[in-house]
C-alpha atoms as a PDB file:
ATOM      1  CA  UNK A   1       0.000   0.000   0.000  1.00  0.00           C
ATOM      2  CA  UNK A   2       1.018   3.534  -1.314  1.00  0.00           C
ATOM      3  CA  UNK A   3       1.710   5.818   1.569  1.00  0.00           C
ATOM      4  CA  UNK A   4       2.094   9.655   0.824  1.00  0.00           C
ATOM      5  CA  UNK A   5       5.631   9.699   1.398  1.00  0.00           C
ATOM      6  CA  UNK A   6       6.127   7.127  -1.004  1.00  0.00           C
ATOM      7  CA  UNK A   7       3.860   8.041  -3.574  1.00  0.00           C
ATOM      8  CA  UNK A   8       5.035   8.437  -7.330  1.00  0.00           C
ATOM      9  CA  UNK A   9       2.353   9.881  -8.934  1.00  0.00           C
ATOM     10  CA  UNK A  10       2.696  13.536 -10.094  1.00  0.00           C
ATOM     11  CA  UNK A  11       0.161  16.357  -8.881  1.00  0.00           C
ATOM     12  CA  UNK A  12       0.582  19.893  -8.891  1.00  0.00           C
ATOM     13  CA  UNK A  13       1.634  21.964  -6.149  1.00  0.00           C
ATOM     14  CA  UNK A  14      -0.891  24.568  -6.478  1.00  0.00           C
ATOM     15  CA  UNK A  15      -4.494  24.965  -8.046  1.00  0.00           C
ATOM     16  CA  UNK A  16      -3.482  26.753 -11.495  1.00  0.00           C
ATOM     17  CA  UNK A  17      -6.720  29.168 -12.434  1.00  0.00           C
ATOM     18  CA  UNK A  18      -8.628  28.717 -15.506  1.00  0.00           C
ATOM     19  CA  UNK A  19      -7.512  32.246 -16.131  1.00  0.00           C
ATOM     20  CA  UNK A  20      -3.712  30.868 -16.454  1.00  0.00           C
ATOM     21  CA  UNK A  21      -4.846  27.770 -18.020  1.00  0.00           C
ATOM     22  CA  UNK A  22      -6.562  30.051 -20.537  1.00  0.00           C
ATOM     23  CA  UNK A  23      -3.634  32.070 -21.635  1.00  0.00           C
ATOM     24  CA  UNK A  24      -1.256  29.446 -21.680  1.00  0.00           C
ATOM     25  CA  UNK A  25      -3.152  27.589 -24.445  1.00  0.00           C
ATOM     26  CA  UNK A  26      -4.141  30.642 -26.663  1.00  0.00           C
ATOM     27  CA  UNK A  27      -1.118  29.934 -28.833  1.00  0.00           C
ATOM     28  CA  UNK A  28      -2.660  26.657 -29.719  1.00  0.00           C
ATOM     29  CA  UNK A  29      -5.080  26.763 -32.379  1.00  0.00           C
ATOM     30  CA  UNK A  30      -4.596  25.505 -36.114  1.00  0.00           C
ATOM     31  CA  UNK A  31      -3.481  27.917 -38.798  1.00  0.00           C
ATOM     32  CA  UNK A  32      -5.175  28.533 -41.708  1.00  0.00           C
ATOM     33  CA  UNK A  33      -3.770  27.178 -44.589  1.00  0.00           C
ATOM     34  CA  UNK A  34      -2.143  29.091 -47.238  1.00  0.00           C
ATOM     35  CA  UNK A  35      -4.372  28.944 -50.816  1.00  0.00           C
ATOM     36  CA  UNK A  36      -3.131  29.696 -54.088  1.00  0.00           C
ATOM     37  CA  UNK A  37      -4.615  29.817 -57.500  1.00  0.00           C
ATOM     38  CA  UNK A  38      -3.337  28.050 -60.210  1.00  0.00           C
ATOM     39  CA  UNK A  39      -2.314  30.136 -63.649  1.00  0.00           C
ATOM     40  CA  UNK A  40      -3.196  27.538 -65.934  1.00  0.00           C
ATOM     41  CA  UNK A  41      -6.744  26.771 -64.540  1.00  0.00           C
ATOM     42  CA  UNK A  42      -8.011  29.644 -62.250  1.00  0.00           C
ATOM     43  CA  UNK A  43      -8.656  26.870 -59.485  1.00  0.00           C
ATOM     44  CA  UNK A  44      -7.976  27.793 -55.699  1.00  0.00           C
ATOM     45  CA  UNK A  45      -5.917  25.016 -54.232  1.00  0.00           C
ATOM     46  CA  UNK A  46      -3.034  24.433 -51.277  1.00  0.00           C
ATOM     47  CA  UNK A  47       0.295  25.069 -52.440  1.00  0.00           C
ATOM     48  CA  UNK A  48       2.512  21.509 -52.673  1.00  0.00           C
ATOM     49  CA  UNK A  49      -0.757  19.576 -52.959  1.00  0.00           C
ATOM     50  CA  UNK A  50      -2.019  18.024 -56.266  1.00  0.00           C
ATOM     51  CA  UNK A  51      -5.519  18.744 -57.163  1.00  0.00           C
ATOM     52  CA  UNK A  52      -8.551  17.934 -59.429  1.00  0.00           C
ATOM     53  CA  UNK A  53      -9.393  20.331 -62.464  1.00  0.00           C
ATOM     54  CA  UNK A  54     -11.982  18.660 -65.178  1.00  0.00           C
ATOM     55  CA  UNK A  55     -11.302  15.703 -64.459  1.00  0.00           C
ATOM     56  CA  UNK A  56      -7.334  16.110 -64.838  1.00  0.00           C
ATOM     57  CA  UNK A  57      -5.433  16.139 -61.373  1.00  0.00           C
ATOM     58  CA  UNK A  58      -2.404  18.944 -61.795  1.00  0.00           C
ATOM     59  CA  UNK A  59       0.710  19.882 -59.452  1.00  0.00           C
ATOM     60  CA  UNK A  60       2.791  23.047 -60.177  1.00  0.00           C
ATOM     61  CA  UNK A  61       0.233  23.727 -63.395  1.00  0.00           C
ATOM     62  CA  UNK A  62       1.208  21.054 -64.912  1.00  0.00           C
ATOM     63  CA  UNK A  63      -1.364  17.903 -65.798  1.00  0.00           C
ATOM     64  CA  UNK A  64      -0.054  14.491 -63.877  1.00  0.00           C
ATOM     65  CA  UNK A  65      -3.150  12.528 -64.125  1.00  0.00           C
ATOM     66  CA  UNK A  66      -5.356  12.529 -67.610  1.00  0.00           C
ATOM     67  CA  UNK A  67      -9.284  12.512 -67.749  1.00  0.00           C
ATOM     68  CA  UNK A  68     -10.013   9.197 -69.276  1.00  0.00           C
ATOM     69  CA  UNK A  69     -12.494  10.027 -72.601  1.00  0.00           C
ATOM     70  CA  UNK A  70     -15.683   8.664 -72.896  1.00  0.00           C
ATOM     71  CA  UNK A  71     -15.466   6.240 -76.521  1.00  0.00           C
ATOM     72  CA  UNK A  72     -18.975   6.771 -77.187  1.00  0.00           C
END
């Protein structure tokens, strides 16, 4: 059996207010991702992502997947 003077378990020495909690996390929130728009299509998209255009996914402007054609 665990006696205070032998106990291992960490607990603070001192309440901390939700004040002080509070500010302490304000730094913490997500950011908001930077967006740009491609020259070749006009389409908003993340930069260093690839993304879909018509069927056609592009990176850098550039076309790395093709839309397959309908053969009707």
């Amino acid at each position: 059996m665990l006696t205070s003077k032998n106990s291992k378990m960490a607990h603070p020495k001192s309440r901390i207010s939700k004040m002080r909690k509070r500010k302490r996390r304000t730094h913490k929130k997500a950011a908001v991702p930077t967006v740009a728009v491609c020259k070749k299509t006009g389409e908003p998209h993340q930069y260093h992502r690839a993304y879909w255009s018509e069927g056609n996914m592009y990176y850098k402007g550039q076309v790395v997947i093709k839309a397959e054609e309908d053969l009707d």
